[in-house]
N, C-alpha and C. Protein backbone atom coordinates (compact mmCIF):
# COMPACT_ATOMS: atom_id res chain seq x y z
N UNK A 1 352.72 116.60 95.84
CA UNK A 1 352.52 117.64 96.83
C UNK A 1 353.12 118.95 96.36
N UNK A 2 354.22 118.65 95.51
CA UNK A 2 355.01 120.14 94.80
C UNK A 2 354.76 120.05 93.47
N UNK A 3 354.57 121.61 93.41
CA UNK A 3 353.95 121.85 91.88
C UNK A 3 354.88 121.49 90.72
N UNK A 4 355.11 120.67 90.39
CA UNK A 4 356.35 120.03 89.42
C UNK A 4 355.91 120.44 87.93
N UNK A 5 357.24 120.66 87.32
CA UNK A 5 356.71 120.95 85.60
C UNK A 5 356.58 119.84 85.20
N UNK A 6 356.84 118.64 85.28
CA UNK A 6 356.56 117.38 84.90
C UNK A 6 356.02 116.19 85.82
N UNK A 7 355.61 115.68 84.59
CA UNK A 7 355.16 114.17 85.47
C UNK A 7 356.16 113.39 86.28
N UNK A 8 356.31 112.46 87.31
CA UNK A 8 357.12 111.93 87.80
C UNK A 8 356.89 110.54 86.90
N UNK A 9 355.25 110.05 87.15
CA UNK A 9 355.33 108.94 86.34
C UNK A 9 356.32 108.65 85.02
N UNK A 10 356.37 109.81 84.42
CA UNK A 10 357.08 109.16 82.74
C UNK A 10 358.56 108.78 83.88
N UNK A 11 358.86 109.04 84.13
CA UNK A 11 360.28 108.47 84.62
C UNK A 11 360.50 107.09 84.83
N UNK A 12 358.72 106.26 84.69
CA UNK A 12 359.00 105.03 85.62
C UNK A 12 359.32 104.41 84.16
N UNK A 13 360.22 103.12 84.07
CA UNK A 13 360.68 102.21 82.84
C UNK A 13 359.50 101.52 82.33
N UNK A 14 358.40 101.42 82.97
CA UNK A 14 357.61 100.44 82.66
C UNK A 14 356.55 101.11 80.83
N UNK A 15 356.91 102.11 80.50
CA UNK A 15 356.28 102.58 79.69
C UNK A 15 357.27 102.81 78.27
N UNK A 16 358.27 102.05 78.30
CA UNK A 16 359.36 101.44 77.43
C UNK A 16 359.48 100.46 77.11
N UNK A 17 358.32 99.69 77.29
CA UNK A 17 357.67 98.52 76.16
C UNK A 17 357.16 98.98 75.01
N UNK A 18 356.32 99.85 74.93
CA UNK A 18 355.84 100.58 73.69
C UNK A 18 356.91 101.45 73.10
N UNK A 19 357.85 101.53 72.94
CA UNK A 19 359.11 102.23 72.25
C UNK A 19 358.69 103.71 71.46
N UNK A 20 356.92 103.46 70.83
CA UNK A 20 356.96 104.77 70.11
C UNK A 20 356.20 105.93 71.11
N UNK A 21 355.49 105.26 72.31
CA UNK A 21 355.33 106.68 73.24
C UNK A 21 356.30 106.81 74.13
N UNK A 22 357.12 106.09 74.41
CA UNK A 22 358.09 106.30 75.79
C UNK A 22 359.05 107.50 75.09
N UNK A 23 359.19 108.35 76.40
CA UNK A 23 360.27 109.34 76.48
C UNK A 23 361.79 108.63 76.27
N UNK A 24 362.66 109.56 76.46
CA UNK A 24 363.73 109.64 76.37
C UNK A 24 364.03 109.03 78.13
N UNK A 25 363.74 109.62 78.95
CA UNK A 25 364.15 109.51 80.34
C UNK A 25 363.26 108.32 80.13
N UNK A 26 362.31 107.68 80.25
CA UNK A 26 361.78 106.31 80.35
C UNK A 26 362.96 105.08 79.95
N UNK A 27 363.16 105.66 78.26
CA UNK A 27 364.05 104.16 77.86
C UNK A 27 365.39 104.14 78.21
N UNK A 28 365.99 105.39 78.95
CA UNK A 28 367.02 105.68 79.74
C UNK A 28 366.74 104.74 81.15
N UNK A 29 365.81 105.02 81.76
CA UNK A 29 366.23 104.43 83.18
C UNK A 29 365.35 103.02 82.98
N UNK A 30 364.98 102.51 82.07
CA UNK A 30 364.84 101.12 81.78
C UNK A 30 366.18 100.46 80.86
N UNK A 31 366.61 101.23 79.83
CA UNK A 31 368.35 100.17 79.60
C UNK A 31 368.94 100.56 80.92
N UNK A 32 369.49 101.57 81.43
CA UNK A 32 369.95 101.48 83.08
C UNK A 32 369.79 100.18 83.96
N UNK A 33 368.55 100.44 84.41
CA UNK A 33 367.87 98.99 84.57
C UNK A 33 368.02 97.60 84.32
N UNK A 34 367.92 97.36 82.78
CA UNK A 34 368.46 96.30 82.48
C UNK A 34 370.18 95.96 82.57
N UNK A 35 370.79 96.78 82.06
CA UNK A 35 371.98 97.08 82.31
C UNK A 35 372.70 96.48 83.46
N UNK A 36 372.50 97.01 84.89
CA UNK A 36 372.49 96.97 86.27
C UNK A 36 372.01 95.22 86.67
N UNK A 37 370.74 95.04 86.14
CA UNK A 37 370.09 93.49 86.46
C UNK A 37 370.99 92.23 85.79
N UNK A 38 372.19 92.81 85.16
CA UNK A 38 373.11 91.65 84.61
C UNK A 38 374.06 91.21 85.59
N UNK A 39 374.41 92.20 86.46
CA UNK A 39 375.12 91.99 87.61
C UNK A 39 374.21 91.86 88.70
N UNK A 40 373.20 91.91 89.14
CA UNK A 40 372.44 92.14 90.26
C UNK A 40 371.43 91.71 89.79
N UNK A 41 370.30 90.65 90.24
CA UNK A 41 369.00 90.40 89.82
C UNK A 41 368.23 91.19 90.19
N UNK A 42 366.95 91.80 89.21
CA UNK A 42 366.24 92.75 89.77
C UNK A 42 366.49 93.82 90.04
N UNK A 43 367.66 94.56 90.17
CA UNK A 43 368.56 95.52 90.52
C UNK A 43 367.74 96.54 90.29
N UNK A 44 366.42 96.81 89.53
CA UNK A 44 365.03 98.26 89.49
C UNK A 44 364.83 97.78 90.56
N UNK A 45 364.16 96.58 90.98
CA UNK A 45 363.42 96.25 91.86
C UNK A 45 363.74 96.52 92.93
N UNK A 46 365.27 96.12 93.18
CA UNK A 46 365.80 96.36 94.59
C UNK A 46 366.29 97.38 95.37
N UNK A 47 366.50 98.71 94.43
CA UNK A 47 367.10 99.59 94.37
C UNK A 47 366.60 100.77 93.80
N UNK A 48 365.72 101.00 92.61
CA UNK A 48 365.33 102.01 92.24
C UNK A 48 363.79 101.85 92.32
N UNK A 49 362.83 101.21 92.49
CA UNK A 49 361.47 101.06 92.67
C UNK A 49 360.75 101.54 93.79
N UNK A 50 360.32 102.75 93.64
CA UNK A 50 359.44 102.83 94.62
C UNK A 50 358.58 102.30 95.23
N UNK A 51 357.93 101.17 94.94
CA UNK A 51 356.87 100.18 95.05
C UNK A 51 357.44 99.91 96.28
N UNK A 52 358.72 98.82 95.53
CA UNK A 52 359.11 97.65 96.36
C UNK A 52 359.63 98.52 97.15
N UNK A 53 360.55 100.09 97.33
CA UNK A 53 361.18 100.05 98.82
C UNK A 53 359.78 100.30 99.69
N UNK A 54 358.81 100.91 99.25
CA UNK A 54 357.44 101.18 100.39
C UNK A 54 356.94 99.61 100.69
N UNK A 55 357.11 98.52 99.91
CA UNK A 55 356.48 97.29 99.86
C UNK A 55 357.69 96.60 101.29
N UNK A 56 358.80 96.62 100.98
CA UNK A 56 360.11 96.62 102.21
C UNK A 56 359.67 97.11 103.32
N UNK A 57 359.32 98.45 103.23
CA UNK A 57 359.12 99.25 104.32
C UNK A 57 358.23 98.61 105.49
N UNK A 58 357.24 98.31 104.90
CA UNK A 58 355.56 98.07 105.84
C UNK A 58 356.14 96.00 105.88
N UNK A 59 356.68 95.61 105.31
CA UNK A 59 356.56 94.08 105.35
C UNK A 59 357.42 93.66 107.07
N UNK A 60 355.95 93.17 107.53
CA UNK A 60 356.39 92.38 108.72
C UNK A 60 357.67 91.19 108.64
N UNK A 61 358.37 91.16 109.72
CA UNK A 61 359.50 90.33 109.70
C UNK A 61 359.96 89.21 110.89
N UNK A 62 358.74 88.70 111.30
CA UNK A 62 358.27 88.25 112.35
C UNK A 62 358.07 88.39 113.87
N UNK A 63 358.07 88.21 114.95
CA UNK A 63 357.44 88.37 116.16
C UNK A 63 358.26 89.60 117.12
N UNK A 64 359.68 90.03 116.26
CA UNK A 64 360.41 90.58 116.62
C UNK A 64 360.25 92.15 115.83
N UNK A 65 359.15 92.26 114.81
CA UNK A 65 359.11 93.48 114.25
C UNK A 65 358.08 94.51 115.17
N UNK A 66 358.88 95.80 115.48
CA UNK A 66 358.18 96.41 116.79
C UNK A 66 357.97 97.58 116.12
N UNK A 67 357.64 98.44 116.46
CA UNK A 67 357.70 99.58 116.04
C UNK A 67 358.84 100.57 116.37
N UNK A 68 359.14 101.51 115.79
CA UNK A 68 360.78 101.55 115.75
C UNK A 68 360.89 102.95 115.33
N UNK A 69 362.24 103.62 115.84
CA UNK A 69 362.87 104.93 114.82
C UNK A 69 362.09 105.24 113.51
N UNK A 70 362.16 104.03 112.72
CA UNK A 70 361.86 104.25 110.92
C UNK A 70 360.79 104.61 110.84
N UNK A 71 359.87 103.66 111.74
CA UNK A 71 358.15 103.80 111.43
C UNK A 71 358.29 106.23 112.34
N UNK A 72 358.41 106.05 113.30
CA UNK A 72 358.70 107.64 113.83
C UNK A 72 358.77 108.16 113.03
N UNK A 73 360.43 107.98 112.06
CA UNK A 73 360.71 108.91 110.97
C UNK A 73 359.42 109.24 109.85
N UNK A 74 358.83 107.99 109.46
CA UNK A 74 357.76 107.65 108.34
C UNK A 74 356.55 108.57 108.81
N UNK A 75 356.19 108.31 110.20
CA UNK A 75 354.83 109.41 110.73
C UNK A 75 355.32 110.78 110.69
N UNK A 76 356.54 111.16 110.81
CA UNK A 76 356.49 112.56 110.70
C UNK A 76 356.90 112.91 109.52
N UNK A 77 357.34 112.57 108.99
CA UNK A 77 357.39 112.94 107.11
C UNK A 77 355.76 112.88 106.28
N UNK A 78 354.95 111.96 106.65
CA UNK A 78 354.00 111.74 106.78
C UNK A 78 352.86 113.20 107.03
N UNK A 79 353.14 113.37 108.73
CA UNK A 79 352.17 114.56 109.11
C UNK A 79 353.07 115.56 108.52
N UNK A 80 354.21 116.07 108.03
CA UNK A 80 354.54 116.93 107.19
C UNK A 80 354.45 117.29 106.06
N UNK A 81 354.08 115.85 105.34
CA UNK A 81 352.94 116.04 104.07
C UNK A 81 351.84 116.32 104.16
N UNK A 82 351.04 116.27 105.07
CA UNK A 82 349.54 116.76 105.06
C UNK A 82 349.61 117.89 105.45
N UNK A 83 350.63 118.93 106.50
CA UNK A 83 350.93 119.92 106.48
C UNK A 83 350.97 120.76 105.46
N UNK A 84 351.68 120.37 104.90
CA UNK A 84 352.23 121.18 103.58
C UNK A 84 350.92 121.40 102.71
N UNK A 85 350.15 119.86 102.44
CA UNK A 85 349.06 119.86 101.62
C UNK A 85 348.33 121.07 102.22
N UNK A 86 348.25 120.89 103.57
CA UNK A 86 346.70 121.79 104.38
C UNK A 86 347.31 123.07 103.76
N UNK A 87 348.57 123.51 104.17
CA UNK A 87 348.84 124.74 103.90
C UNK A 87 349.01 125.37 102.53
N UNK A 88 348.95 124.53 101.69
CA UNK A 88 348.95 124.69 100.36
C UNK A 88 347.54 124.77 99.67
């Protein structure tokens, strides 16, 4: 939504399998990563992954999951992104 000088993607670790295109910030926050997952399993996953916290976010938690503050917070951050987009 903001005009960024860079990609966000290269940041993600997953492109530090191939060692000769990954950036510097890639094989940084993938040893991080690994690093962290010696004490903590998954510790990208649980903590730095955007996936999984949006995958957290939306996952039902049985008969007791209502709609709530978070989901509120989420719609108006939400219509404030399409704001911004429209107005941009």
């Amino acid at each position: 939504m903001l005009p960024l000088n860079f990609d966000l993607a290269s940041l993600e670790p997953f492109d530090a399998y191939v060692i000769r295109s990954a950036g510097v910030a890639t094989i940084a926050v993938a040893g991080i990563g690994l690093l962290a997952a010696v004490s903590v399993p998954k510790a990208y996953c649980k903590y730095g992954c955007p996936t999984g916290a949006l995958l957290e976010f939306v996952r039902a938690r049985g008969p007791g999951d209502k709609f709530g503050k978070r989901d509120v917070a989420a719609g108006l951050l939400l219509a404030g992104a399409f704001a911004m987009r429209w107005l941009m």
